[in-house]
N, C-alpha and C. Protein backbone atom coordinates (compact mmCIF):
# COMPACT_ATOMS: atom_id res chain seq x y z
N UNK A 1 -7.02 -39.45 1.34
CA UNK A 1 -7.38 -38.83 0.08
C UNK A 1 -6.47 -37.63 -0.20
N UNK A 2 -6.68 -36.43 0.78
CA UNK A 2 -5.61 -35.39 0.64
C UNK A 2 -4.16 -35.73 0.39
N UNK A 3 -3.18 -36.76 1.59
CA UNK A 3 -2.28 -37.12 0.85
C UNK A 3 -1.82 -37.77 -0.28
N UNK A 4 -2.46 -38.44 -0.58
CA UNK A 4 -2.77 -39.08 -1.94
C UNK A 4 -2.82 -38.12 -3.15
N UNK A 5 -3.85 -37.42 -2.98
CA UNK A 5 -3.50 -36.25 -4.14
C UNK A 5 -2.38 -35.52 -4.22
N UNK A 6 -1.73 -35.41 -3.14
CA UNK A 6 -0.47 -34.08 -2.92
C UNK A 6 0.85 -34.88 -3.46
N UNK A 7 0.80 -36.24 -3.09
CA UNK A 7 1.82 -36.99 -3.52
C UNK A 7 1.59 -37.61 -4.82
N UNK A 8 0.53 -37.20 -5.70
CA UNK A 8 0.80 -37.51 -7.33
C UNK A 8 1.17 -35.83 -8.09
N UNK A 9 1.22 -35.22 -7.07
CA UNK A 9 1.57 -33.92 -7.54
C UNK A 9 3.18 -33.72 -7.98
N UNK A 10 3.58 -33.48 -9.30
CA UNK A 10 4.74 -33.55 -9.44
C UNK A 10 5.13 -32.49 -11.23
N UNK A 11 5.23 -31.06 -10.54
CA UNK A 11 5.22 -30.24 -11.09
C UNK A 11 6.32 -29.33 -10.77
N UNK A 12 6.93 -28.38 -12.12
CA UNK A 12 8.09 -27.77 -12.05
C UNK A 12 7.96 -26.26 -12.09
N UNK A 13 6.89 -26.20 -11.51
CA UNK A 13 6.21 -24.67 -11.73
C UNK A 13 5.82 -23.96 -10.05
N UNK A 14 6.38 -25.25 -9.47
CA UNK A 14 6.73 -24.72 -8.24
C UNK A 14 6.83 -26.03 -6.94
N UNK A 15 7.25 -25.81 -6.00
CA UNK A 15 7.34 -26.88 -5.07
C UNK A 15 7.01 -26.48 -3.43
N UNK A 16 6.60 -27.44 -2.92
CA UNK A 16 6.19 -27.38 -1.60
C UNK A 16 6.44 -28.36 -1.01
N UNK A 17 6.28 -28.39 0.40
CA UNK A 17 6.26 -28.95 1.14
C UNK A 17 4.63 -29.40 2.17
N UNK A 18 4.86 -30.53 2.64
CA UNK A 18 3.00 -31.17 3.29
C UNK A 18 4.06 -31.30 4.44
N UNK A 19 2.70 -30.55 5.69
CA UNK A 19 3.58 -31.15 7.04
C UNK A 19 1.83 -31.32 7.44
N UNK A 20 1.33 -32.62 8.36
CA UNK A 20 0.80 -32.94 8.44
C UNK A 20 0.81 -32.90 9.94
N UNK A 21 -0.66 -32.71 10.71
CA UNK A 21 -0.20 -32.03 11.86
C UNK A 21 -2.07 -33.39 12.61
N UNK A 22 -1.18 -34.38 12.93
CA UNK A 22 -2.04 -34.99 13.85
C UNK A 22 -3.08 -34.98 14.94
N UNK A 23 -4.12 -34.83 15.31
CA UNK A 23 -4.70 -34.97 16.39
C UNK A 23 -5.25 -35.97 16.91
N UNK A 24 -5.17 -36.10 18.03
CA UNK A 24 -5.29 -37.74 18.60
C UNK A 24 -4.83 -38.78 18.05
N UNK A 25 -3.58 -38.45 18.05
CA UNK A 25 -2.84 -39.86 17.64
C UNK A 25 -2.24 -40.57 18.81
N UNK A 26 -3.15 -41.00 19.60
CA UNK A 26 -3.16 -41.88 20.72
C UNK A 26 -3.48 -43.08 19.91
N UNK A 27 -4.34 -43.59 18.59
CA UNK A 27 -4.42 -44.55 18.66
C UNK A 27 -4.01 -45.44 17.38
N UNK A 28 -1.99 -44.89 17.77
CA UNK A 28 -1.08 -46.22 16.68
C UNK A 28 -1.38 -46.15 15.32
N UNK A 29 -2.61 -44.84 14.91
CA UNK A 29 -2.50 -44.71 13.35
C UNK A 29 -1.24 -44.03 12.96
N UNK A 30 -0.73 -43.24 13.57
CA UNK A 30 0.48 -42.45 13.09
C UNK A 30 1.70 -42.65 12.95
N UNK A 31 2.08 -44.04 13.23
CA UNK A 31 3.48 -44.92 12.81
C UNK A 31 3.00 -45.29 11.36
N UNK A 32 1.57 -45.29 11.29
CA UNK A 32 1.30 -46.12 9.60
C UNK A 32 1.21 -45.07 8.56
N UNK A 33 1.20 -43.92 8.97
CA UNK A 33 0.73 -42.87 8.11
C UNK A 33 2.31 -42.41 7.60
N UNK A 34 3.07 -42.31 8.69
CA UNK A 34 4.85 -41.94 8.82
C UNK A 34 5.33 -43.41 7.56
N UNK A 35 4.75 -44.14 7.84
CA UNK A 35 5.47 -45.26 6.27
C UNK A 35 4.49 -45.35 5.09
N UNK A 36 3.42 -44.97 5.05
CA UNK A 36 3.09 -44.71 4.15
C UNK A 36 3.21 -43.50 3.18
N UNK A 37 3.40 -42.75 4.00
CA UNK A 37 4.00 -41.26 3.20
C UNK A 37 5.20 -40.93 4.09
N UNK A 38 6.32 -41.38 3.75
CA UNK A 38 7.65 -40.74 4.66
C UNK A 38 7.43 -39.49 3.85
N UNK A 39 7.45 -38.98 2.58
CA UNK A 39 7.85 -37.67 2.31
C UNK A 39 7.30 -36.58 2.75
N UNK A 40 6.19 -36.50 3.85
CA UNK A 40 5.82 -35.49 4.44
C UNK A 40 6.39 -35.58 5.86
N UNK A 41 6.14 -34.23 6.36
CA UNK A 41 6.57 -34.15 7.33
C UNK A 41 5.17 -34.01 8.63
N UNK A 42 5.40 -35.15 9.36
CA UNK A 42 4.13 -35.46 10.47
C UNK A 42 4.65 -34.66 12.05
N UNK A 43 3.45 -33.96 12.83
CA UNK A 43 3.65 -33.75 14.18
C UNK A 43 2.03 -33.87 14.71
N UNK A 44 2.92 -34.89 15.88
CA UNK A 44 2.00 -35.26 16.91
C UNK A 44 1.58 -34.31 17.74
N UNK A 45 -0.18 -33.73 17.54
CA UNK A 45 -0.69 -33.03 18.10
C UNK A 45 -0.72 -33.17 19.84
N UNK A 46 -0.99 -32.43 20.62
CA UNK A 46 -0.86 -33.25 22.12
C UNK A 46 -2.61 -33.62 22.83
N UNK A 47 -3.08 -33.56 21.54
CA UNK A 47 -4.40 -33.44 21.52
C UNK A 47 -5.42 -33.26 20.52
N UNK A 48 -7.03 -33.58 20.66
CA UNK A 48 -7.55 -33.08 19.97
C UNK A 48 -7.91 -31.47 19.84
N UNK A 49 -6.89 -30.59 19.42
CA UNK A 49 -7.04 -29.22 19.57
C UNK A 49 -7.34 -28.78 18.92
N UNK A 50 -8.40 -28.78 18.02
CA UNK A 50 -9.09 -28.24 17.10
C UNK A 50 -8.18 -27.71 15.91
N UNK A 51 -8.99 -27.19 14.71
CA UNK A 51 -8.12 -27.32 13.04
C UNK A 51 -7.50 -26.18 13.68
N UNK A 52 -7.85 -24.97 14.21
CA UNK A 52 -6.83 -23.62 13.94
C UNK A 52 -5.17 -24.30 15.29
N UNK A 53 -5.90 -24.54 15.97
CA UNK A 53 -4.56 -25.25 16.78
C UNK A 53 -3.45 -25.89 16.02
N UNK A 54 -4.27 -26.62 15.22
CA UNK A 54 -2.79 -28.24 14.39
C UNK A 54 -2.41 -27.21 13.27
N UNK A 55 -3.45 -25.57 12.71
CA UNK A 55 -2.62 -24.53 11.58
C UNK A 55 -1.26 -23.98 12.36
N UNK A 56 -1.81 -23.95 13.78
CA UNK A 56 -0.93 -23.36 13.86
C UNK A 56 0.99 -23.83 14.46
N UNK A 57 0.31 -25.22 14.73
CA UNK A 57 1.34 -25.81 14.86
C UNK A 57 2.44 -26.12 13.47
N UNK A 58 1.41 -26.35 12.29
CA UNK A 58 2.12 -26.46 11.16
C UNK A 58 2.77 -25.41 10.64
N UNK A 59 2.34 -24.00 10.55
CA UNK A 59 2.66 -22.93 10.46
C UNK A 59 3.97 -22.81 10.97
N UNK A 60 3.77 -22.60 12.25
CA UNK A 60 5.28 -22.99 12.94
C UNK A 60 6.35 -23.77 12.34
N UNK A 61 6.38 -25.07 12.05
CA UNK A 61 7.17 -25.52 11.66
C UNK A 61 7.66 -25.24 10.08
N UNK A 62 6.44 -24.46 8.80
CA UNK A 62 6.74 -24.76 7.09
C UNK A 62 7.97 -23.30 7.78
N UNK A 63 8.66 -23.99 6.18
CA UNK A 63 9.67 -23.25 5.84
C UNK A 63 8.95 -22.34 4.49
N UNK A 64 8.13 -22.27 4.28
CA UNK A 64 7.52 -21.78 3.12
C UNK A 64 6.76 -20.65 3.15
N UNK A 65 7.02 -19.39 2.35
CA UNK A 65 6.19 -18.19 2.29
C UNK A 65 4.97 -17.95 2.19
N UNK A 66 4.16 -19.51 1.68
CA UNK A 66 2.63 -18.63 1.45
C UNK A 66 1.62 -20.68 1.82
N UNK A 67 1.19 -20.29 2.67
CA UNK A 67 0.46 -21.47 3.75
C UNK A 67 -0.89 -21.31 3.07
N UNK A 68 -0.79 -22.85 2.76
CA UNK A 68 -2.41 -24.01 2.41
C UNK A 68 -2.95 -24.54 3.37
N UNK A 69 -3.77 -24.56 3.84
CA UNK A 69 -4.81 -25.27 4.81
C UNK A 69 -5.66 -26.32 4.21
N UNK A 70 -5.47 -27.59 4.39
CA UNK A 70 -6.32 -28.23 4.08
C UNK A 70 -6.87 -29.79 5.13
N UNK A 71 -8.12 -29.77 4.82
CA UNK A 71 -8.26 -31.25 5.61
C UNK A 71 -7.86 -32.33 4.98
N UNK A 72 -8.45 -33.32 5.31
CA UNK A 72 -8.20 -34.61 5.11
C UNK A 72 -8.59 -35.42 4.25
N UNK A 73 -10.17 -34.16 3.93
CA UNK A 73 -10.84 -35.29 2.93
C UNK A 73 -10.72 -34.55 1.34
N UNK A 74 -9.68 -33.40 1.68
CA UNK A 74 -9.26 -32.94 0.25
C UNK A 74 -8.84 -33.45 -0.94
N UNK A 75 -8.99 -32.87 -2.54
CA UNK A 75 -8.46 -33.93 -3.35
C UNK A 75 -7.63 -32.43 -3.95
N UNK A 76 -6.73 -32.65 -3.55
CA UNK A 76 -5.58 -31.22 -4.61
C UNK A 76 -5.02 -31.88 -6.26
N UNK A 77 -5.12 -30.77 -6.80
CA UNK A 77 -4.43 -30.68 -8.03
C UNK A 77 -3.47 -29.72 -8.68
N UNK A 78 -2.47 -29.90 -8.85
CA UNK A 78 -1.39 -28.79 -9.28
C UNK A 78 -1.50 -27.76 -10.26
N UNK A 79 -2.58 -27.54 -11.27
CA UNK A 79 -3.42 -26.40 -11.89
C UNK A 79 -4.15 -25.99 -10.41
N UNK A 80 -5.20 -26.65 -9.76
CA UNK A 80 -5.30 -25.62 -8.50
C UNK A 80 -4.61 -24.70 -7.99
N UNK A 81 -3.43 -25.60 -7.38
CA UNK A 81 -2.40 -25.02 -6.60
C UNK A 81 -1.65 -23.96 -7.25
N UNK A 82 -1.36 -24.02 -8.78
CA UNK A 82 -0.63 -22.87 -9.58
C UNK A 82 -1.61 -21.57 -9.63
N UNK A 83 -2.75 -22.27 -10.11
CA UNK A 83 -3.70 -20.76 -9.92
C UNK A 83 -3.45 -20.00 -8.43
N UNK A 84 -3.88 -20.86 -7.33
CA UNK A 84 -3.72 -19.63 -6.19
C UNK A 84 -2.37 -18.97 -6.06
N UNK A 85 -1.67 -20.01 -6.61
CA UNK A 85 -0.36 -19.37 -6.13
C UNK A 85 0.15 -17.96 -7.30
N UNK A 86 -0.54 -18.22 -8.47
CA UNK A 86 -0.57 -16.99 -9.54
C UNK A 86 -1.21 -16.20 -9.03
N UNK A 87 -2.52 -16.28 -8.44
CA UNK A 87 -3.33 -14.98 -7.83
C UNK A 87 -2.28 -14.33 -6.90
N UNK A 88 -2.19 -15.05 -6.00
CA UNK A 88 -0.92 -14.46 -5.23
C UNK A 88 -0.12 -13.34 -5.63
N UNK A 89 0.47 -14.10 -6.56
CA UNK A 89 1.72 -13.22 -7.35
C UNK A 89 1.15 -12.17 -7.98
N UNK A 90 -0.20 -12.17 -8.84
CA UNK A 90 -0.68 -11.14 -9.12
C UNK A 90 -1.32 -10.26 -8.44
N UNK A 91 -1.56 -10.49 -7.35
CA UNK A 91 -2.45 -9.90 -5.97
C UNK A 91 -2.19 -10.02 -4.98
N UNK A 92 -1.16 -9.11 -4.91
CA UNK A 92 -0.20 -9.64 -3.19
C UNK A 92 -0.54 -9.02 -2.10
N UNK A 93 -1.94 -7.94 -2.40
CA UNK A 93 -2.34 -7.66 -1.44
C UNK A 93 -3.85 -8.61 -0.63
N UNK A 94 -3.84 -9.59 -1.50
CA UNK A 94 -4.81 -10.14 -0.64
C UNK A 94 -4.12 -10.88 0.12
N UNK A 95 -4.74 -11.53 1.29
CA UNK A 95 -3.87 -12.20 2.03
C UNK A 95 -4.84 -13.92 2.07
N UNK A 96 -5.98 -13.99 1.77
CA UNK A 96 -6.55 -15.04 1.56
C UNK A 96 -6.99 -15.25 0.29
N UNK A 97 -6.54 -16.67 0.09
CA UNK A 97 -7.60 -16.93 -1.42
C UNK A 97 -7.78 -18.67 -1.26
N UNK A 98 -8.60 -18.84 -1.71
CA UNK A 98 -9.38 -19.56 -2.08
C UNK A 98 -9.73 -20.13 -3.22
N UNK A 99 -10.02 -21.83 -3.28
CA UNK A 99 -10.38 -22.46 -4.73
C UNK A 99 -11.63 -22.94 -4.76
N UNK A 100 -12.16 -23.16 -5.66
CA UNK A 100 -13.97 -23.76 -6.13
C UNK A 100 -13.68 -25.09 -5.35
N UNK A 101 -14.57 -25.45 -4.63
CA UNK A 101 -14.73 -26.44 -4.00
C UNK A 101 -16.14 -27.26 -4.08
N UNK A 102 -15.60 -28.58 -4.73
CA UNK A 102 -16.86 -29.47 -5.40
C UNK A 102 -16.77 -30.42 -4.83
N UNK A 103 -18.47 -30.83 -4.51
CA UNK A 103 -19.03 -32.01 -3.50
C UNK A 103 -18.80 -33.24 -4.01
N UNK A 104 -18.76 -34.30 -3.39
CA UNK A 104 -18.76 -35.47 -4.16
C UNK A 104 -19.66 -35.86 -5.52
N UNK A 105 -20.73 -35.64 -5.37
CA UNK A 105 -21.53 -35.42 -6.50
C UNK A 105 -21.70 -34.49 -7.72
N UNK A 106 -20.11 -33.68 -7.42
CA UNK A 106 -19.84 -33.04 -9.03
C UNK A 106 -20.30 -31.71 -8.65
N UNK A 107 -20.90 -31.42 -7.49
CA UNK A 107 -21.60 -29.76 -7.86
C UNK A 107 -20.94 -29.26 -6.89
N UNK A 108 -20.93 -27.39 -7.43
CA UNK A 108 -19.78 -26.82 -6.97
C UNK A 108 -20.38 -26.79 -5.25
N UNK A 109 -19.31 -26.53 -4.35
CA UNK A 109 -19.76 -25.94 -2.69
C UNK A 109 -19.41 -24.97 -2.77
N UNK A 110 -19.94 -23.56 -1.90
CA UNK A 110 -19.29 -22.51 -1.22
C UNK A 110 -18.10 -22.83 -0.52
N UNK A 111 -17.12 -21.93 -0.96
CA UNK A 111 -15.75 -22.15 -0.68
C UNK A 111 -15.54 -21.10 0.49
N UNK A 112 -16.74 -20.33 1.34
CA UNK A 112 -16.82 -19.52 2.22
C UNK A 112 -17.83 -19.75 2.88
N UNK A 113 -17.93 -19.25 4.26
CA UNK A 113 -19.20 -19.23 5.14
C UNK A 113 -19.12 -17.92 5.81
N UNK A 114 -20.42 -17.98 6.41
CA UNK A 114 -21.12 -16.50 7.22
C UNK A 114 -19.51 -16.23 8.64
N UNK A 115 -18.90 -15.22 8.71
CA UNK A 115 -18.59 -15.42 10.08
C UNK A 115 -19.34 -14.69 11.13
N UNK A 116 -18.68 -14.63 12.22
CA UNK A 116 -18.94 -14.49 13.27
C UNK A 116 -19.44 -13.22 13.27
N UNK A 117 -20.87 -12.98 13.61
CA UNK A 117 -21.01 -11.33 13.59
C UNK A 117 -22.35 -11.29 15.23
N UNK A 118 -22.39 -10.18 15.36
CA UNK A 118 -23.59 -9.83 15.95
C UNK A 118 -24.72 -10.82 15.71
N UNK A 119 -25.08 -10.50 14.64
CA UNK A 119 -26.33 -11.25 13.20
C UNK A 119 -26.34 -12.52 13.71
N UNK A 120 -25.39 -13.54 13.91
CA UNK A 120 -25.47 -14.41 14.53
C UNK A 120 -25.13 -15.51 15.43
N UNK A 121 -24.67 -14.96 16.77
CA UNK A 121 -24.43 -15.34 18.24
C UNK A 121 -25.40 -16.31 18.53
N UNK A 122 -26.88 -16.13 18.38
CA UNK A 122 -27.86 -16.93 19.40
C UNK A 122 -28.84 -17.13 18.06
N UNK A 123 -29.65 -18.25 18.17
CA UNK A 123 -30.52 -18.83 17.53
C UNK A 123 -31.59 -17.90 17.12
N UNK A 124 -32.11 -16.94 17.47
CA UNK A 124 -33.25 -15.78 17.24
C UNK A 124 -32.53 -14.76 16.28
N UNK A 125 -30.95 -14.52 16.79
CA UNK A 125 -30.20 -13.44 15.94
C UNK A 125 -30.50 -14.49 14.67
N UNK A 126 -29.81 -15.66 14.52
CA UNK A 126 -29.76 -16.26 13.24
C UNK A 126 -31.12 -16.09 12.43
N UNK A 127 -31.96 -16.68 13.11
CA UNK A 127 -33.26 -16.79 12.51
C UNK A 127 -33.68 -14.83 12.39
N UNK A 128 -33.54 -14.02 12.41
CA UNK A 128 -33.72 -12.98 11.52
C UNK A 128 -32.60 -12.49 10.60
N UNK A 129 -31.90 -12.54 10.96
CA UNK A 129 -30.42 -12.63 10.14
C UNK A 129 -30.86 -13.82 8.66
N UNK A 130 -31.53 -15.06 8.90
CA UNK A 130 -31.71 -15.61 7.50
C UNK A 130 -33.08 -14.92 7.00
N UNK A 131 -33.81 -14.24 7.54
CA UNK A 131 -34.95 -13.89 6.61
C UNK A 131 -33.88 -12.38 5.64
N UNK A 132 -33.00 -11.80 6.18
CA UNK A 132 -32.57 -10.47 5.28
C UNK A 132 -30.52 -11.66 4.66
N UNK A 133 -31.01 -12.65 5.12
CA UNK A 133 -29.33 -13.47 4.47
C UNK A 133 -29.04 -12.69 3.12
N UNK A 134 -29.91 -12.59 1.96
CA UNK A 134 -29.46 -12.20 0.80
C UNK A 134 -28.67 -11.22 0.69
N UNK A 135 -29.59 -10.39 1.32
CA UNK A 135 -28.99 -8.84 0.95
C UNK A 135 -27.36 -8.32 1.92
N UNK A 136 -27.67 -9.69 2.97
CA UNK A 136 -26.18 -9.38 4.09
C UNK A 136 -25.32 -10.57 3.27
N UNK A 137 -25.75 -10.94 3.12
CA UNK A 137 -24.44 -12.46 2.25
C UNK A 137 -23.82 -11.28 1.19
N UNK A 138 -24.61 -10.43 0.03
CA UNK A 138 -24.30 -10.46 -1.36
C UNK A 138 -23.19 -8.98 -0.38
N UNK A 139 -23.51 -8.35 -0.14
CA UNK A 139 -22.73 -7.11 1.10
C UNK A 139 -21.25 -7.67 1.14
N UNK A 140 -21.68 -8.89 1.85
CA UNK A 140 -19.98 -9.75 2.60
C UNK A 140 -19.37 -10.06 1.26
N UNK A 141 -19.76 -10.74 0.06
CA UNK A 141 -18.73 -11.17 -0.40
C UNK A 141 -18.54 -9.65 -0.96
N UNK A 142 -19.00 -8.69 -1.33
CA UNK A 142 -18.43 -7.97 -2.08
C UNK A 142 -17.69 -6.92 -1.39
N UNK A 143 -17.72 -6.85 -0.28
CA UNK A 143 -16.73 -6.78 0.71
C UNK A 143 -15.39 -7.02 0.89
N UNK A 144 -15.38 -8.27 0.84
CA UNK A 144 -14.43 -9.06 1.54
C UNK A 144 -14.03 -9.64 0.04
N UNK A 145 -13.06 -9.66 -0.46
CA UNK A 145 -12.38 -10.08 -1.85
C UNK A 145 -12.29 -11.50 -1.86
N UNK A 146 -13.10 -12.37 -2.11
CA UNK A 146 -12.72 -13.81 -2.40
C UNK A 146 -12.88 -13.69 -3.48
N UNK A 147 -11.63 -15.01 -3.77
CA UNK A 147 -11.08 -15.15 -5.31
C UNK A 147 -11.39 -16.56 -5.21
N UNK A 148 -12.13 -16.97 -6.85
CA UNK A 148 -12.73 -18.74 -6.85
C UNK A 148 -11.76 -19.35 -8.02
N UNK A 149 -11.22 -20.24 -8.10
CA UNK A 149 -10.45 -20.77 -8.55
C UNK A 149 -10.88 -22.31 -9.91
N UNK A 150 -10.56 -22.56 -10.58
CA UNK A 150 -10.95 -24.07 -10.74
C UNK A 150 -9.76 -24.41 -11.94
N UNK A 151 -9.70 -26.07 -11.64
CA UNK A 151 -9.14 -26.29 -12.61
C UNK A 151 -8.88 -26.23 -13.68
N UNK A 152 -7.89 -26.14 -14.87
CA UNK A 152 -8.30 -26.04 -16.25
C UNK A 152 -8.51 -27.10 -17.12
């Protein structure tokens, strides 16, 4: 799905590159993926090493100033991609941004989650941590600058 979308992408308002960063490709899918999309660039993970592992392997390899993360079951669009990349340009001090992210069924998802805090390590932290969630959720985002994006 993700490659699929990235490869009907064909816009003059900016260009990129997809390097696609495998895990467990022990099993012979990844000669089919290499001819079905030669125009990206594929590396064989040495493992299942979790998403920040295969970022960072890709990372490593883009030649490109400002890094997309995405899975597999993404659907990109090049108004997406221009917006973040305009926030960017207009806001170069953020260093993350983010687009509206919608479920299969049309309705929007949170394009963020809770991280890692004190609040919730162990199952008891969580469970009081969700009776006061509101008032610590509405805190974090206004905190922490996420920018929501959507198509036009």
């Amino acid at each position: 799905m993700c490659l699929e979308s990235l490869r009907k992408i064909n816009d003059s308002r900016f260009i990129f590159e997809a390097i696609v960063v495998v895990n467990q490709s022990n099993d012979c899918r990844l000669s089919v993926f290499i001819t079905l999309f030669p125009e990206f660039d594929f590396i064989a993970n040495s493992g299942n090493n979790g998403f920040a592992n295969g970022c960072n392997l890709g990372a490593a390899r883009s030649k490109g100033r400002h890094l997309l993360f995405l899975n597999p079951d993404t659907t990109v669009t090049a108004d997406a991609l221009y917006d973040m990349l305009e926030e960017i340009r207009v806001r170069p001090e953020n260093s993350i941004v983010t687009c509206r992210q919608v479920k299969e069924d049309g309705s929007n998802d949170r394009p963020y989650g809770k991280f890692l805090s004190f609040f919730n390590l162990t199952g008891w932290q969580r469970a009081i941590n969700y009776m006061f969630a509101g008032k610590i959720e509405s805190r974090q985002i206004r905190d922490f600058h996420f920018y929501s994006f959507e198509q036009r």
